[in-house]
PDB file of N, CA and C in Angstrom:
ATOM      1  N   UNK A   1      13.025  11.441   8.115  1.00  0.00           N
ATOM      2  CA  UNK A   1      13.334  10.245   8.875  1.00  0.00           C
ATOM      3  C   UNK A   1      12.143   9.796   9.709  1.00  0.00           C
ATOM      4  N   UNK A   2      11.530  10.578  10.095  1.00  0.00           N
ATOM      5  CA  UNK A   2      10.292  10.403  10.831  1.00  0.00           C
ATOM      6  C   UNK A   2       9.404   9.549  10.068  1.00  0.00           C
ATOM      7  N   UNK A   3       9.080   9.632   8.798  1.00  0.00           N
ATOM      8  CA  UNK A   3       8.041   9.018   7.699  1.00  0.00           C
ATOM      9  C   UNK A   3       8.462   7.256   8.453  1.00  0.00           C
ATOM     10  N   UNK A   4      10.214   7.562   7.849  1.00  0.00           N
ATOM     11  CA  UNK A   4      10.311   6.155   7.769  1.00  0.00           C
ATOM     12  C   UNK A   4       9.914   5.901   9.261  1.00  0.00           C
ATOM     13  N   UNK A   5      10.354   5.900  10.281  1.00  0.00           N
ATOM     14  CA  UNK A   5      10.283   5.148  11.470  1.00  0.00           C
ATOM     15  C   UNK A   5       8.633   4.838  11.987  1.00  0.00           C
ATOM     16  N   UNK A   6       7.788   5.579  11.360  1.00  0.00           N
ATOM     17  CA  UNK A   6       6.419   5.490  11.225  1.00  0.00           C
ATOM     18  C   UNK A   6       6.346   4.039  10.458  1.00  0.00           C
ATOM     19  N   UNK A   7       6.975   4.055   9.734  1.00  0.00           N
ATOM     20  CA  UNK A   7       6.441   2.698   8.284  1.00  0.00           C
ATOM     21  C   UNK A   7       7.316   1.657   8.779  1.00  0.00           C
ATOM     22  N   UNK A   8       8.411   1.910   9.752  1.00  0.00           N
ATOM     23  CA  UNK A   8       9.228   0.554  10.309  1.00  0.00           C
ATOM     24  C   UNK A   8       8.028  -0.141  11.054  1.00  0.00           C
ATOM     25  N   UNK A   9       7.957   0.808  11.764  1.00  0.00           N
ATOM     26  CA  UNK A   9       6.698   0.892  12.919  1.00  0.00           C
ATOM     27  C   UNK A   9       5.814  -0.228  13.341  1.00  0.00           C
ATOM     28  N   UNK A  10       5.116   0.092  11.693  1.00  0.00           N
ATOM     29  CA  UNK A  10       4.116  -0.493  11.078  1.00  0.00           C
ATOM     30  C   UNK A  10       4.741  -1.775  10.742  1.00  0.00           C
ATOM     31  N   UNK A  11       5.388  -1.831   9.847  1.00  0.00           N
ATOM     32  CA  UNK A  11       5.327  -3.328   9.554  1.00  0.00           C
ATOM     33  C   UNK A  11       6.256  -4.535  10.570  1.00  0.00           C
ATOM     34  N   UNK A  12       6.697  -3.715  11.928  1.00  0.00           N
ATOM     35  CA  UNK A  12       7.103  -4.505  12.549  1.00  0.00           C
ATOM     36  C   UNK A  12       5.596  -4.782  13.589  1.00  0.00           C
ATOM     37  N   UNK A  13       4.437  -4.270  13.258  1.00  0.00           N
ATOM     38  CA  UNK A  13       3.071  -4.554  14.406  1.00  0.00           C
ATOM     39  C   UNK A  13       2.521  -5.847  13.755  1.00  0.00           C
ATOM     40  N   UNK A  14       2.943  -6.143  12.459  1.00  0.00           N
ATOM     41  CA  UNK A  14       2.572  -6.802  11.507  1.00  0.00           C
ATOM     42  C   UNK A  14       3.111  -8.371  12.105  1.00  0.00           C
ATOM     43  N   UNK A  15       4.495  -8.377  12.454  1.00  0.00           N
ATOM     44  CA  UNK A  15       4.860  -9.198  13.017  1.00  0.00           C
ATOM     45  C   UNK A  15       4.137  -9.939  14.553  1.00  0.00           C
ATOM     46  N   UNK A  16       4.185 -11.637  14.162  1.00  0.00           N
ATOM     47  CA  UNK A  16       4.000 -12.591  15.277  1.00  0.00           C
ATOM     48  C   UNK A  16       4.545 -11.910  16.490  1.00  0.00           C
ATOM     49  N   UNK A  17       3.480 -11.806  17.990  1.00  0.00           N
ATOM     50  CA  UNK A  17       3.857 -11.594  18.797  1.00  0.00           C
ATOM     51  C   UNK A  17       4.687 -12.678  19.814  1.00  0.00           C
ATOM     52  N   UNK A  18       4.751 -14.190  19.090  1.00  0.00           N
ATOM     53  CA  UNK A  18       5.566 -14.675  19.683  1.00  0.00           C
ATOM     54  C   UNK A  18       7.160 -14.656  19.252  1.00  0.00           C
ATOM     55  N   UNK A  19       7.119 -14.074  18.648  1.00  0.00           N
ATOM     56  CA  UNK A  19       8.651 -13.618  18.277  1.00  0.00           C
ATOM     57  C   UNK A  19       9.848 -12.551  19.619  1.00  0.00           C
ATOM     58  N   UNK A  20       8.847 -12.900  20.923  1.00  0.00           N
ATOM     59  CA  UNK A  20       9.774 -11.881  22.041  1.00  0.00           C
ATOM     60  C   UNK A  20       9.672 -10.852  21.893  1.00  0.00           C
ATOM     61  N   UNK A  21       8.803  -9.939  20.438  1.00  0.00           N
ATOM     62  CA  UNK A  21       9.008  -8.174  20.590  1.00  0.00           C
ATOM     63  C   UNK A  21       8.118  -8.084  21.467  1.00  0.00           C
ATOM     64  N   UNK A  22       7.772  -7.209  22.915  1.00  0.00           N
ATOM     65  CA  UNK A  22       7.465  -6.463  23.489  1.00  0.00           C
ATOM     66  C   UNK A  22       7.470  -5.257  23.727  1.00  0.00           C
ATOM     67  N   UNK A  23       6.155  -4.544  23.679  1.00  0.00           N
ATOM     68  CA  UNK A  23       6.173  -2.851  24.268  1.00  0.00           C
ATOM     69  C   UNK A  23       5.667  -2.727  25.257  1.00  0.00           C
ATOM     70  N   UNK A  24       5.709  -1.672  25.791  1.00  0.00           N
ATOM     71  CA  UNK A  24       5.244  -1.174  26.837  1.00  0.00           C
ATOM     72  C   UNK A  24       4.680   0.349  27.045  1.00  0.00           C
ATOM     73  N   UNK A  25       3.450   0.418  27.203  1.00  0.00           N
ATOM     74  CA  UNK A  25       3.102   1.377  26.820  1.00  0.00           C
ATOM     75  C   UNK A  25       3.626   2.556  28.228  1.00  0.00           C
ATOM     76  N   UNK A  26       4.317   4.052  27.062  1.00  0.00           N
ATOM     77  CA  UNK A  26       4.402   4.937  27.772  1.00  0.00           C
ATOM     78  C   UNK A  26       4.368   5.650  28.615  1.00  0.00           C
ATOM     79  N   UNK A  27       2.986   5.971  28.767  1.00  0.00           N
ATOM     80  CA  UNK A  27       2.046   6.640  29.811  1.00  0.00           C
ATOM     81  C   UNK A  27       1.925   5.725  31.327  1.00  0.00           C
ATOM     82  N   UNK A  28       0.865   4.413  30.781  1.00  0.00           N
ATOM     83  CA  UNK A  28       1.047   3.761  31.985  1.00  0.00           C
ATOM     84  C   UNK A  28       1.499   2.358  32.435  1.00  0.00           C
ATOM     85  N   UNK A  29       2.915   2.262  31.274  1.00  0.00           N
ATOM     86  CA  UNK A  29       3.926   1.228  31.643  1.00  0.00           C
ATOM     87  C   UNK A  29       3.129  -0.197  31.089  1.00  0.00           C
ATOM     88  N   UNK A  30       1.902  -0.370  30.886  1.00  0.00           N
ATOM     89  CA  UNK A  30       1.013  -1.639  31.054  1.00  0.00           C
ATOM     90  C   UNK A  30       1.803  -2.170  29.408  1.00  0.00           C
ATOM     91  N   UNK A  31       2.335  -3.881  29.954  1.00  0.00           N
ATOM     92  CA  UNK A  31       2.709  -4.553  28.454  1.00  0.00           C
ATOM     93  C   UNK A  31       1.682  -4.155  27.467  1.00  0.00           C
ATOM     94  N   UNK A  32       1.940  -4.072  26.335  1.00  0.00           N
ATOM     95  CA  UNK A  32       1.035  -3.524  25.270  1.00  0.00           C
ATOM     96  C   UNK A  32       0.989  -5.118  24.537  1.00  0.00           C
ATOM     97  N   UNK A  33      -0.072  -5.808  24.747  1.00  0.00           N
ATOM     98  CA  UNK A  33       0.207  -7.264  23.524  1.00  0.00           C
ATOM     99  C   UNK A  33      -1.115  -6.965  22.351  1.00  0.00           C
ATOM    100  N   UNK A  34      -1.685  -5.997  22.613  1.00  0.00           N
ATOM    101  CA  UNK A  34      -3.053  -5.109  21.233  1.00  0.00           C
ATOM    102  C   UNK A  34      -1.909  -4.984  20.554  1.00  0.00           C
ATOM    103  N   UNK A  35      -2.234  -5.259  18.810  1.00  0.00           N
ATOM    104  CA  UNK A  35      -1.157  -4.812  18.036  1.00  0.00           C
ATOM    105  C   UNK A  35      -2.179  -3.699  17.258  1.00  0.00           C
ATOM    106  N   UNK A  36      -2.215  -2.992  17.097  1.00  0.00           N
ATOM    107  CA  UNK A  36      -2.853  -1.599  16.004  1.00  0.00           C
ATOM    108  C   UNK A  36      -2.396  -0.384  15.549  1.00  0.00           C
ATOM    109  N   UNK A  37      -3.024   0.421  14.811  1.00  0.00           N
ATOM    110  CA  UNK A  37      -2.194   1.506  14.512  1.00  0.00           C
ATOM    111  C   UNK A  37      -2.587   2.710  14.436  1.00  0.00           C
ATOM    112  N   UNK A  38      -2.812   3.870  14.357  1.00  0.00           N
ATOM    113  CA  UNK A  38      -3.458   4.921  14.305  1.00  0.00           C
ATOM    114  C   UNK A  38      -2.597   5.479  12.461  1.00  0.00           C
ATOM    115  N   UNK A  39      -3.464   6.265  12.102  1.00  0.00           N
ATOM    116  CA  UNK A  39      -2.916   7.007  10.904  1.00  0.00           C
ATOM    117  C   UNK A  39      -1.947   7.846  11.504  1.00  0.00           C
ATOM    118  N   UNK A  40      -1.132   8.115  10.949  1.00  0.00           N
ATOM    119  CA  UNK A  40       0.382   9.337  11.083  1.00  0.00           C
ATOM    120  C   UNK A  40      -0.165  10.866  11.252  1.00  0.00           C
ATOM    121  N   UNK A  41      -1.326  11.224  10.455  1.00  0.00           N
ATOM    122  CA  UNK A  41      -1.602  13.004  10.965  1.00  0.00           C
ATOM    123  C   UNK A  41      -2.559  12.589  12.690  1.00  0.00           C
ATOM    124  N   UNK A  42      -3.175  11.517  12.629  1.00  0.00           N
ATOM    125  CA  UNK A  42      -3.936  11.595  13.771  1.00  0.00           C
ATOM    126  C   UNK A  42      -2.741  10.956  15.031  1.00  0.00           C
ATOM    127  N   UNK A  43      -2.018  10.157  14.873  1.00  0.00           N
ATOM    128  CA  UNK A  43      -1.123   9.899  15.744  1.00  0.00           C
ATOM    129  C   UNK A  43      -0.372  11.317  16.243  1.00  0.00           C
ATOM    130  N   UNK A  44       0.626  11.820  14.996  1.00  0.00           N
ATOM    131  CA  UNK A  44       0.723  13.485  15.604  1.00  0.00           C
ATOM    132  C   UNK A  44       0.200  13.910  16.117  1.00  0.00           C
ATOM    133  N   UNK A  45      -1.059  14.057  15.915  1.00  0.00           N
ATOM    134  CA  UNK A  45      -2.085  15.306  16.600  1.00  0.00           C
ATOM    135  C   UNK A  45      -2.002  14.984  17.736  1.00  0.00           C
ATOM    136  N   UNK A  46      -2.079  13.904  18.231  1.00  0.00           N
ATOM    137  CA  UNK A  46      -2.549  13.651  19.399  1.00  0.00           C
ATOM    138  C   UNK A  46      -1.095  13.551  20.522  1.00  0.00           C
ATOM    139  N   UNK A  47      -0.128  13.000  20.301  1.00  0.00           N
ATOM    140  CA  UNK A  47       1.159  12.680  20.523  1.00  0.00           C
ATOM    141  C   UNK A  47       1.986  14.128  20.243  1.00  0.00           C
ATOM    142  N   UNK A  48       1.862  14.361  19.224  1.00  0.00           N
ATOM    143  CA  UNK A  48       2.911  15.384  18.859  1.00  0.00           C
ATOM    144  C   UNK A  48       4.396  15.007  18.693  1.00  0.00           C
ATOM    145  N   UNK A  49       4.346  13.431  18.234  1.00  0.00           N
ATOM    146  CA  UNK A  49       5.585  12.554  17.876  1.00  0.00           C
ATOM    147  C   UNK A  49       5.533  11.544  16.874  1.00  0.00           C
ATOM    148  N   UNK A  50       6.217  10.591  16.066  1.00  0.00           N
ATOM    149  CA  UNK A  50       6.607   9.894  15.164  1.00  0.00           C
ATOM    150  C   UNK A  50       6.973   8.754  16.096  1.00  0.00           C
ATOM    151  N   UNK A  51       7.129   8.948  17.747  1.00  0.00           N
ATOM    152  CA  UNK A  51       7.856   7.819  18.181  1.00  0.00           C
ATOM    153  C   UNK A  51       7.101   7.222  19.469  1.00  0.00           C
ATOM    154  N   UNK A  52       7.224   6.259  20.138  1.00  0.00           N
ATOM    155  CA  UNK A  52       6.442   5.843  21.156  1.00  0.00           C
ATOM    156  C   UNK A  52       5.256   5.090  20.964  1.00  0.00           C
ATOM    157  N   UNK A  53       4.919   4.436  22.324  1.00  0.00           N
ATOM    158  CA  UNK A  53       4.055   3.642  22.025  1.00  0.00           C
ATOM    159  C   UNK A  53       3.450   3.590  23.336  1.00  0.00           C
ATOM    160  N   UNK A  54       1.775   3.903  22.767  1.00  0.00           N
ATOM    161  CA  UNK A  54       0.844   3.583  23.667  1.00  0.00           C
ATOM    162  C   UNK A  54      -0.266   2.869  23.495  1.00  0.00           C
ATOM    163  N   UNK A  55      -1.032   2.424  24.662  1.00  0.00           N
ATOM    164  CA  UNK A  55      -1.872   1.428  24.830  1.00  0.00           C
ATOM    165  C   UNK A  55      -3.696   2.442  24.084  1.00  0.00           C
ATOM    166  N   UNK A  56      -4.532   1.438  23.695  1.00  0.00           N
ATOM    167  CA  UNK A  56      -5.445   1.836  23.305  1.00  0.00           C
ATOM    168  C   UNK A  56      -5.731   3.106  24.197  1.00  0.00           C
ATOM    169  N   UNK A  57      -5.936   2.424  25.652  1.00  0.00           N
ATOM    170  CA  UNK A  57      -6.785   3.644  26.511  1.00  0.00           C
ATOM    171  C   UNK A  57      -5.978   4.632  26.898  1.00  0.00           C
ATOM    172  N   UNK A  58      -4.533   4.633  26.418  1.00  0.00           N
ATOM    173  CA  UNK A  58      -3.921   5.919  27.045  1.00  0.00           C
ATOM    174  C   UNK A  58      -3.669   6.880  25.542  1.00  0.00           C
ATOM    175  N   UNK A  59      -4.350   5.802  24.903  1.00  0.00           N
ATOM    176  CA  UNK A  59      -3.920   6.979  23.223  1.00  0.00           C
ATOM    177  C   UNK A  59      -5.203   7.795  23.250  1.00  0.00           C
ATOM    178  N   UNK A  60      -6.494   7.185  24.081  1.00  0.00           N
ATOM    179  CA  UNK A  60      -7.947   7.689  23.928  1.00  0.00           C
ATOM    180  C   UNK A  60      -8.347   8.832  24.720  1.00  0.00           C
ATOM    181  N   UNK A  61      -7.583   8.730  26.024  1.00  0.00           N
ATOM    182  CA  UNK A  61      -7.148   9.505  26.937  1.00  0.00           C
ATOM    183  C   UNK A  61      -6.596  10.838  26.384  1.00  0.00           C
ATOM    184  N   UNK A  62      -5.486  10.769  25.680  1.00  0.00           N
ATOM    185  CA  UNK A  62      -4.506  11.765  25.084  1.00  0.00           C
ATOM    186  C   UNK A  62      -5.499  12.297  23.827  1.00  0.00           C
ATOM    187  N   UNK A  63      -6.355  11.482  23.428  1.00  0.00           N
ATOM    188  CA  UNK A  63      -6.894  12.550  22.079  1.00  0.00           C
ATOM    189  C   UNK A  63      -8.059  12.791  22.498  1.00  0.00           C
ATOM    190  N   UNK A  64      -8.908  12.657  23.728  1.00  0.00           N
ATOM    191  CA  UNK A  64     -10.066  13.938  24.237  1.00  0.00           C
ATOM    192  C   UNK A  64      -9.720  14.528  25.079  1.00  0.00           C
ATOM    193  N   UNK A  65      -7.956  14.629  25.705  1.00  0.00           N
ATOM    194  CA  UNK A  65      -7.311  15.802  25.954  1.00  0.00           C
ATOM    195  C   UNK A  65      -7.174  16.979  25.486  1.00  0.00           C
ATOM    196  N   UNK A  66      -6.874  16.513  23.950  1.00  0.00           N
ATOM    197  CA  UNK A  66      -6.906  17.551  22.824  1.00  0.00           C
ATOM    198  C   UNK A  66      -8.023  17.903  21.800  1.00  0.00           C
ATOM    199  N   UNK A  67      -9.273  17.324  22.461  1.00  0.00           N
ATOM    200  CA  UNK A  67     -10.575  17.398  21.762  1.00  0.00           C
ATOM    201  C   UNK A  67     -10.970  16.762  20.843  1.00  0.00           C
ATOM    202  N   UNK A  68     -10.322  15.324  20.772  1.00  0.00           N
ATOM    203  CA  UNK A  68     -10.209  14.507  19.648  1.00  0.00           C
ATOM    204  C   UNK A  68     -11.341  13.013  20.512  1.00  0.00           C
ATOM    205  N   UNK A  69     -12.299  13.121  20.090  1.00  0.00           N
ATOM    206  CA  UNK A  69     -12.870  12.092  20.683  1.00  0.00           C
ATOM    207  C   UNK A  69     -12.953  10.672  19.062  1.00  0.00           C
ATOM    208  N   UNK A  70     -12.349   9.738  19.582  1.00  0.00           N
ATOM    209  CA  UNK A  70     -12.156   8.643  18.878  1.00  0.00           C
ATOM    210  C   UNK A  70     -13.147   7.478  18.799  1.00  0.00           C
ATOM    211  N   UNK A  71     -13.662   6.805  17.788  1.00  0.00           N
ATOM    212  CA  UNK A  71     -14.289   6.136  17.429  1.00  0.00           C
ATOM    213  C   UNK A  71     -13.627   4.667  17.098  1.00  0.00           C
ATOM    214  N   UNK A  72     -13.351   3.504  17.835  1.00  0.00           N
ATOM    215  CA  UNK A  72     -12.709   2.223  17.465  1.00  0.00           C
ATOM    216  C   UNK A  72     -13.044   1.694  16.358  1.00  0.00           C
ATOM    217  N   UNK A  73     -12.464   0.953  15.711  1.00  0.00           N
ATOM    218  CA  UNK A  73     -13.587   0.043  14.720  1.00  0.00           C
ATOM    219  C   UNK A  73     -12.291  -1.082  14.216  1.00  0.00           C
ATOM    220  N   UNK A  74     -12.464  -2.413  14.623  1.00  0.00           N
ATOM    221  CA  UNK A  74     -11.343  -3.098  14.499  1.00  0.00           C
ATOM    222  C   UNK A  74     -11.589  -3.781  12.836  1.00  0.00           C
ATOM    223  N   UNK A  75     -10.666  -3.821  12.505  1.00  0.00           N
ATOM    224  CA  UNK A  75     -10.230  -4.669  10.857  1.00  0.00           C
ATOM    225  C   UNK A  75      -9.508  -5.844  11.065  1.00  0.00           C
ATOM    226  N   UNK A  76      -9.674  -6.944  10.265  1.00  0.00           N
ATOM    227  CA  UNK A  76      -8.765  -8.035   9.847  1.00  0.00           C
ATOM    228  C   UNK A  76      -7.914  -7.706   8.902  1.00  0.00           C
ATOM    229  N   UNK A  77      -7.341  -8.277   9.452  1.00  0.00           N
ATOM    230  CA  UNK A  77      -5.639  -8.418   8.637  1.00  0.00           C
ATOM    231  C   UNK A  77      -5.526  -9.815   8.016  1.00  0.00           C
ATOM    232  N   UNK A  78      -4.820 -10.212   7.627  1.00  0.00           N
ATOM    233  CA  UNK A  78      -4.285 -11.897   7.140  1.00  0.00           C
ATOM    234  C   UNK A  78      -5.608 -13.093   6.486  1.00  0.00           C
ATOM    235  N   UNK A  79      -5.705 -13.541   6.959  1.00  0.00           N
ATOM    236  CA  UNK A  79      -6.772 -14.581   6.258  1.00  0.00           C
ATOM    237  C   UNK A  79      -8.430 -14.130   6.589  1.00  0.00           C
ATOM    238  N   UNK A  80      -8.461 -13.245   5.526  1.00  0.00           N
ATOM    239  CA  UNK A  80      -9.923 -12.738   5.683  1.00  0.00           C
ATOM    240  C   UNK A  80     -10.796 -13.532   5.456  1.00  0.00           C
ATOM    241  N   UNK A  81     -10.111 -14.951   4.667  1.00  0.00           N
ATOM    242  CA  UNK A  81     -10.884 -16.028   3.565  1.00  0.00           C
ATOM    243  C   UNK A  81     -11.755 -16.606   5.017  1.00  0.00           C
ATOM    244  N   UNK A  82     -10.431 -17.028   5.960  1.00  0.00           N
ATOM    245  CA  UNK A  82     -11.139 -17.972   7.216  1.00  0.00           C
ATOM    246  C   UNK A  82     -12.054 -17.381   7.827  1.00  0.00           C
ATOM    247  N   UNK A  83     -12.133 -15.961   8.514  1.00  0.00           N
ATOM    248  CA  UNK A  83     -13.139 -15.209   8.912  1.00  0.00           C
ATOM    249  C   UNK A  83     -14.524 -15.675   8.458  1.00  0.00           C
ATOM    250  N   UNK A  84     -14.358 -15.849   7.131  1.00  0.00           N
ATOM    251  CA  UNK A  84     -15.587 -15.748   6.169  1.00  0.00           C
ATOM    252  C   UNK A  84     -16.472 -16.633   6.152  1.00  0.00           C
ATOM    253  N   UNK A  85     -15.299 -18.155   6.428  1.00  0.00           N
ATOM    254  CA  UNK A  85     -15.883 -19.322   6.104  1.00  0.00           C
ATOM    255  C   UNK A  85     -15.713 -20.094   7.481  1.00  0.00           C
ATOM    256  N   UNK A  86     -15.978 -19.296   9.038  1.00  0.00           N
ATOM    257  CA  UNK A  86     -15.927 -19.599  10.020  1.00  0.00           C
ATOM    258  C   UNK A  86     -14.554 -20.185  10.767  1.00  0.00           C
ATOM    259  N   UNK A  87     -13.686 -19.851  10.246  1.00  0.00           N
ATOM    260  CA  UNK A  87     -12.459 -20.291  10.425  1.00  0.00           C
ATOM    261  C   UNK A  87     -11.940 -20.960   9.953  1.00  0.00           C
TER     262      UNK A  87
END
């Protein structure tokens, strides 16, 4: 059950944030409006859960707690075409 709620997860981050979903991140309450995702063994590792939600700097926090020092690197999603051709 865990897999799935990982993959709900996901394709509900996928979703328009003007649609009213809001999170709030865990640790330090701050609205979360970053939508991203971490992979599922590195989310565990660091969490030691399938569930919850935290903000970039409290997930970065939590994984050089556990000796996990993280490297950002942001991706496009959706119209890579416009990116390309300046919008």
């Amino acid at each position: 059950m865990g897999k799935l709620l990982v993959a709900a997860k996901r394709l509900l981050c996928r979703l328009p944030l003007g649609l009213g979903m809001v999170e709030f991140c865990k640790k330090c309450g701050q609205r979360q409006p970053v939508v991203w995702t971490a992979r599922d063994e590195l989310w565990l590792a660091v969490t030691g859960s399938p569930h919850g939600v935290l903000c970039p700097g409290c997930f970065d926090k939590a994984a050089e707690a556990k000796g996990l020092f993280l490297r950002w690197k942001p991706s496009v999603e959706g119209n890579r075409r416009a990116l390309l051709n300046g919008g």
